[in-house]
C-alpha atoms as a PDB file:
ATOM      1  CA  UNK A   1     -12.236   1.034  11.163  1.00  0.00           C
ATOM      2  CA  UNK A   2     -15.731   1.336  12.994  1.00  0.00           C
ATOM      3  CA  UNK A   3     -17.716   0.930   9.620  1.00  0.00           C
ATOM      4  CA  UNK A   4     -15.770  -1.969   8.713  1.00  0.00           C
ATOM      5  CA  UNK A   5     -15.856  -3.789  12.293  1.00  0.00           C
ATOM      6  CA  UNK A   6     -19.225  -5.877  10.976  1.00  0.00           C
ATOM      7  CA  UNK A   7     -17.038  -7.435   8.512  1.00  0.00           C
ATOM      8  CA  UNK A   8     -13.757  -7.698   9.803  1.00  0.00           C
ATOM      9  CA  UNK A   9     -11.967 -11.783  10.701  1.00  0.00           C
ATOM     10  CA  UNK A  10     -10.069 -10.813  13.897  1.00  0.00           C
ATOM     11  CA  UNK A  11      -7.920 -12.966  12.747  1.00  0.00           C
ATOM     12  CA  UNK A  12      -6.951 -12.043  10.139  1.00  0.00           C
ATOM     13  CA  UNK A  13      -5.442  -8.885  11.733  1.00  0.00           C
ATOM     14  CA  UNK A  14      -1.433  -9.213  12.736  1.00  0.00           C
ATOM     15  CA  UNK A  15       0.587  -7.352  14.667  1.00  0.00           C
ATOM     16  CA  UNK A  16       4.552  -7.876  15.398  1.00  0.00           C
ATOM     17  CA  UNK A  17       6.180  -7.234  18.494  1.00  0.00           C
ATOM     18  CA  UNK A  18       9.544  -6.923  20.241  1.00  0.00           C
ATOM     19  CA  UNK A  19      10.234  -5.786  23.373  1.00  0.00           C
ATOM     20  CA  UNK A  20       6.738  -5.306  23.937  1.00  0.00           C
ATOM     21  CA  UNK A  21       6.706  -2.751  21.243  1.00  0.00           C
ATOM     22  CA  UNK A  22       4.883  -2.783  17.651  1.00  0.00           C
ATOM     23  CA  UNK A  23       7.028  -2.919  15.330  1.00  0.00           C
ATOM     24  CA  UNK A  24       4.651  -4.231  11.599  1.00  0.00           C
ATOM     25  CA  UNK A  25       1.598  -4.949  11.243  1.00  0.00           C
ATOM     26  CA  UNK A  26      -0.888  -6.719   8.650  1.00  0.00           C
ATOM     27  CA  UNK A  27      -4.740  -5.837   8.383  1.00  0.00           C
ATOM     28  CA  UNK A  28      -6.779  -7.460   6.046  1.00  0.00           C
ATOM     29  CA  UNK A  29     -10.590  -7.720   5.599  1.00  0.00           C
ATOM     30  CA  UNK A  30     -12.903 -10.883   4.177  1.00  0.00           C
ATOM     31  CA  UNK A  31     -13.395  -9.432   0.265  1.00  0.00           C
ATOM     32  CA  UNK A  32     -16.791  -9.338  -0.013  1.00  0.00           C
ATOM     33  CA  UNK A  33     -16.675  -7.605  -3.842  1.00  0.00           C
ATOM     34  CA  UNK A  34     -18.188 -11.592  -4.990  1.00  0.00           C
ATOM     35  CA  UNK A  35     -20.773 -11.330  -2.515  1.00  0.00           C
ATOM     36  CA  UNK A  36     -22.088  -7.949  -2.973  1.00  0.00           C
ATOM     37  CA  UNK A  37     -21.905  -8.332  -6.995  1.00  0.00           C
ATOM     38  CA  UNK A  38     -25.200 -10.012  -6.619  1.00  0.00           C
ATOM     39  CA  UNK A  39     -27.002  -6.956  -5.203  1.00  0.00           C
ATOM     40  CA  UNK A  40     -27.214  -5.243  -8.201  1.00  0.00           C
ATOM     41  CA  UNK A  41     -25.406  -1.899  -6.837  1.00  0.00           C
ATOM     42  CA  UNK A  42     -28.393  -1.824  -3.605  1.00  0.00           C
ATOM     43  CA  UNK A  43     -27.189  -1.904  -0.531  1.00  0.00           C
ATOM     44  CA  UNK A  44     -30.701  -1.856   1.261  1.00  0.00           C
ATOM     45  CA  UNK A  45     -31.304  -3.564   5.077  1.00  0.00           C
ATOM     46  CA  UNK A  46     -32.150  -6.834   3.317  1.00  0.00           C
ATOM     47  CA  UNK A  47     -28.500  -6.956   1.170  1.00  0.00           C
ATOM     48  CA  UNK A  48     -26.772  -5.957   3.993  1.00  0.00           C
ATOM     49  CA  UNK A  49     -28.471  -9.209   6.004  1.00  0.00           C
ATOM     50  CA  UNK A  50     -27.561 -10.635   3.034  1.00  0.00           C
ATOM     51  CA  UNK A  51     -23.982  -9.947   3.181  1.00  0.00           C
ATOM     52  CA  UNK A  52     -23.900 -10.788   6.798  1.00  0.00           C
ATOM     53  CA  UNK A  53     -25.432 -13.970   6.323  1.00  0.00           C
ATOM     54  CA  UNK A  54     -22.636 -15.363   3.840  1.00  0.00           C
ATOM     55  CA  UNK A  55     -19.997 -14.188   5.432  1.00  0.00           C
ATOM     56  CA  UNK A  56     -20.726 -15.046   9.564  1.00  0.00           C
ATOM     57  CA  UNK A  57     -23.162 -18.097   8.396  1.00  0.00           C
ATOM     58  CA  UNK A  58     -22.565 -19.647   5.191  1.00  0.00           C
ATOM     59  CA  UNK A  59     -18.927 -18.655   5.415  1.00  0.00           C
ATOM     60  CA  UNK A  60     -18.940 -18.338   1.693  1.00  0.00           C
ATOM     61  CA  UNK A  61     -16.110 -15.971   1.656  1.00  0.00           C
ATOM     62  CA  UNK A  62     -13.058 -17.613   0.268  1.00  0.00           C
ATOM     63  CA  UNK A  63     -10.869 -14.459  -0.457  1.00  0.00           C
ATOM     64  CA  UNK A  64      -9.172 -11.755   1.864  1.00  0.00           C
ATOM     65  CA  UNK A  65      -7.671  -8.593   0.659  1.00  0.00           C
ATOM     66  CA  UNK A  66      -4.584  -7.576   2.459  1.00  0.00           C
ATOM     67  CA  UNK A  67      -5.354  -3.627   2.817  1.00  0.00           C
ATOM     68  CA  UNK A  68      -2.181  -2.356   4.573  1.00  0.00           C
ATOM     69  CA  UNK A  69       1.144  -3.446   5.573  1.00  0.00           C
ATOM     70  CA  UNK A  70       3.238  -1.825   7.758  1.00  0.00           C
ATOM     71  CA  UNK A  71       7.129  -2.343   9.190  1.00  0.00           C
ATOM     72  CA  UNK A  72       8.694   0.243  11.012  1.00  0.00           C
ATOM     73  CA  UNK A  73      11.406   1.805   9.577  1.00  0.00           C
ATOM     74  CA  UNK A  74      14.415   0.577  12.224  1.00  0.00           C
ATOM     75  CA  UNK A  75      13.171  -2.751  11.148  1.00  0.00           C
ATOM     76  CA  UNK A  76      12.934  -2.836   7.574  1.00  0.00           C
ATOM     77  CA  UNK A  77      14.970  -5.409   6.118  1.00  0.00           C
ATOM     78  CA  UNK A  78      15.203  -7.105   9.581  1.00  0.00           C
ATOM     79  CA  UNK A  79      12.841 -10.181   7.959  1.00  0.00           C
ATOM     80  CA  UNK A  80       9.611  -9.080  10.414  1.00  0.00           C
ATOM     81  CA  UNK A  81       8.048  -8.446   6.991  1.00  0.00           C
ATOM     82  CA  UNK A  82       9.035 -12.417   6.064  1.00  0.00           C
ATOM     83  CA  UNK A  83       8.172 -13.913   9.118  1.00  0.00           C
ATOM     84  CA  UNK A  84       4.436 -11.917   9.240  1.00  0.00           C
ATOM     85  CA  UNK A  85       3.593 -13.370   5.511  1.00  0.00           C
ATOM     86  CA  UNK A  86       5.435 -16.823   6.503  1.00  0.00           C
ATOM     87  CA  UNK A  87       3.187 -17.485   9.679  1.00  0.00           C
ATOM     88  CA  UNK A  88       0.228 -16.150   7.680  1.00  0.00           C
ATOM     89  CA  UNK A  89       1.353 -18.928   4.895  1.00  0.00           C
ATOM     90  CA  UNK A  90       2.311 -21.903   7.485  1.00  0.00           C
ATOM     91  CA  UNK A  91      -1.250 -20.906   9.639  1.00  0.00           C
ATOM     92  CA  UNK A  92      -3.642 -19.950   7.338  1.00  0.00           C
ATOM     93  CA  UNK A  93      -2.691 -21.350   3.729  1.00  0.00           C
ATOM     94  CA  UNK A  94      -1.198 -24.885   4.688  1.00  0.00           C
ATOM     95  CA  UNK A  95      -3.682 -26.360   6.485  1.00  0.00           C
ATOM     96  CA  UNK A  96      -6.825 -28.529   6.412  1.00  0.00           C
ATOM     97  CA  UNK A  97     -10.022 -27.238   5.803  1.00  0.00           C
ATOM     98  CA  UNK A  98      -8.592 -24.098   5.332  1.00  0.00           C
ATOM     99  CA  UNK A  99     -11.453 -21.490   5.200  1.00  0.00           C
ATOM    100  CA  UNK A 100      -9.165 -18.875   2.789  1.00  0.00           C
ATOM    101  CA  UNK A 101      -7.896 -19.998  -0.088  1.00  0.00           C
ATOM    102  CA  UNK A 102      -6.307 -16.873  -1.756  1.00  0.00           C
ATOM    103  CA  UNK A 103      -5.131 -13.370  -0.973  1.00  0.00           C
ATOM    104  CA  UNK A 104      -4.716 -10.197  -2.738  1.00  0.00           C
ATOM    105  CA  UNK A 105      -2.236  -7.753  -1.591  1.00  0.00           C
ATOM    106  CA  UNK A 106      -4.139  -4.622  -2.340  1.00  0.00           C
ATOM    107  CA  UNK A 107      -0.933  -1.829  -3.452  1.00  0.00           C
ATOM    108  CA  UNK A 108       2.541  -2.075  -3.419  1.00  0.00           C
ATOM    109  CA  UNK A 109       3.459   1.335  -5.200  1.00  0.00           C
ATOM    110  CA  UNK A 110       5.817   1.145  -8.383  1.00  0.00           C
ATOM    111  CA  UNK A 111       8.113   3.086  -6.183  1.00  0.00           C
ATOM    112  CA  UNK A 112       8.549   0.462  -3.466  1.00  0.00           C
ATOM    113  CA  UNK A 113      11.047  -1.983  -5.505  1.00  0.00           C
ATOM    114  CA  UNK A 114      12.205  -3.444  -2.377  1.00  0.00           C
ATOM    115  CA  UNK A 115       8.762  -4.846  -1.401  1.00  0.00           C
ATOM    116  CA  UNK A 116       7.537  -5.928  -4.598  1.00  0.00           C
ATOM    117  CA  UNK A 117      10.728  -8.098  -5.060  1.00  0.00           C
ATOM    118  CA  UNK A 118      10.202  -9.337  -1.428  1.00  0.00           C
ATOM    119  CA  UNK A 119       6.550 -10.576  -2.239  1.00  0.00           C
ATOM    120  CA  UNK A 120       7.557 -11.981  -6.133  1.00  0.00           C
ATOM    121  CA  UNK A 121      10.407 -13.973  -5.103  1.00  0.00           C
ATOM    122  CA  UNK A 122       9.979 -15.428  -1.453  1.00  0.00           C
ATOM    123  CA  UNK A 123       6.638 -15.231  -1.180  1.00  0.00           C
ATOM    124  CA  UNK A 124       5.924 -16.329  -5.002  1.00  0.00           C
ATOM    125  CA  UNK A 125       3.196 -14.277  -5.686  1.00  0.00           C
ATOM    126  CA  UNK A 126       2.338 -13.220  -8.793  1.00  0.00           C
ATOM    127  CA  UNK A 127       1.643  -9.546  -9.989  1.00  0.00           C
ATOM    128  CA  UNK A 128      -1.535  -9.355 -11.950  1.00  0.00           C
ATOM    129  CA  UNK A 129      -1.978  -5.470 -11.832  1.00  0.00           C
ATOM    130  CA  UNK A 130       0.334  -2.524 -11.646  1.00  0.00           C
ATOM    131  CA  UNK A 131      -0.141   0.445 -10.200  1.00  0.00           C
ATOM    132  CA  UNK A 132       1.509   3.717 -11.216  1.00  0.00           C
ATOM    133  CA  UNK A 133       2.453   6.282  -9.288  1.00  0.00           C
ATOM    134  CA  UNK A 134       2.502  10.024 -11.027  1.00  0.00           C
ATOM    135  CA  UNK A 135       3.113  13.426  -9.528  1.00  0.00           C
ATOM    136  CA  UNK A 136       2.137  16.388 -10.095  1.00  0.00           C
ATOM    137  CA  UNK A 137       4.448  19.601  -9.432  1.00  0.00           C
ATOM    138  CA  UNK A 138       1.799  22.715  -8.482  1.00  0.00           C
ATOM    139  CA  UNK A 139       4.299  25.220  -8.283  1.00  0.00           C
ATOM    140  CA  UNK A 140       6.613  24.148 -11.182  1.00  0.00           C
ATOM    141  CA  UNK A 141       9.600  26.934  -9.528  1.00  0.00           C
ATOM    142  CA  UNK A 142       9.933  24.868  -6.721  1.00  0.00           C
ATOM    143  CA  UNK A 143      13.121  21.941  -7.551  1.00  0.00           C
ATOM    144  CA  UNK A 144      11.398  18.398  -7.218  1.00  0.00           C
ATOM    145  CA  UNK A 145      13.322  16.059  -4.587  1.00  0.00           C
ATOM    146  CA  UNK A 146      12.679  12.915  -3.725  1.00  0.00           C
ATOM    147  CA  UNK A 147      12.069  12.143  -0.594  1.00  0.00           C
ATOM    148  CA  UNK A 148      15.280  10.080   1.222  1.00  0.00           C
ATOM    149  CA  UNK A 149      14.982   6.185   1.831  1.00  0.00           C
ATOM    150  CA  UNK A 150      14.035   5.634   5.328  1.00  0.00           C
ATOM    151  CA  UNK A 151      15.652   2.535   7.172  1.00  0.00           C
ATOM    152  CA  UNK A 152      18.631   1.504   9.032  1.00  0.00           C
ATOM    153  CA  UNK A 153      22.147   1.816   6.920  1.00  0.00           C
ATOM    154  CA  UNK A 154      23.837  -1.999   7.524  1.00  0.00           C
ATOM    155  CA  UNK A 155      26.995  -2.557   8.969  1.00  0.00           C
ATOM    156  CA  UNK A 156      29.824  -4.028   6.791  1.00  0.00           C
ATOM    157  CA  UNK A 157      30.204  -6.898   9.285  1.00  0.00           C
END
């Protein structure tokens, strides 16, 4: 997080409480990939003042990259992970003179169905790459389990 503190939006960076407690959080970073496309691979002191200059000056930066996005497990399904993208929508996305104007969710494994419906259908993104996921056994004697959903089980009320 240090090397990327000259280029981090503070606020772009989210963090959910209750209780006074974390409970999700949502870091992205300005994605400077357009910006630094024009340095032809050098990232020398004068394309690094470069790079500051368009994104703390000329605020040229119209993109963010969501990098990771987090819910703790007792409140998974809870709609924290709703109400984080929501505000981000309602605060960031809906108003005038907004200075970002799209966002890129960075992974959401094939193996995470739950989330990948959640940000298709109520957020209405839509998926332009897909990751896959593929393991490897090392010791092929060993039996392959998967690893047990984490999360609260619901009550039938």
């Amino acid at each position: 997080m240090r090397t990327l503190r000259p280029i981090v939006d503070p606020n772009i960076i989210f963090f959910t409480y209750f209780n006074n407690e974390p409970v999700g959080f949502f870091i992205m970073v300005p994605d400077i990939n357009r910006i630094i496309g024009k340095f032809n691979g050098k990232l020398n002191f004068w394309n690094k003042l470069r790079l500051m200059w368009e994104l703390k000056v000329k605020k040229s930066c119209d993109r963010i990259f969501g990098m990771i996005f987090a819910v703790t497990p007792e409140f998974q399904g809870k709609g924290v992970e709703s109400g984080m993208i929501q505000y981000i929508y309602e605060n960031y996305f809906c108003v005038p003179n907004v200075k970002y104007k799209t966002v890129e969710f960075a992974w959401i494994g094939d193996f995470n169905p739950v989330m990948n419906r959640m940000i298709q259908q109520y957020v209405g993104a839509t998926r332009h790459k897909m990751h896959t996921t593929y393991r490897y056994l090392f010791d092929r004697e060993k039996p392959f389990t998967r690893c047990p959903r984490l999360g609260i089980k619901r009550s039938d009320k």
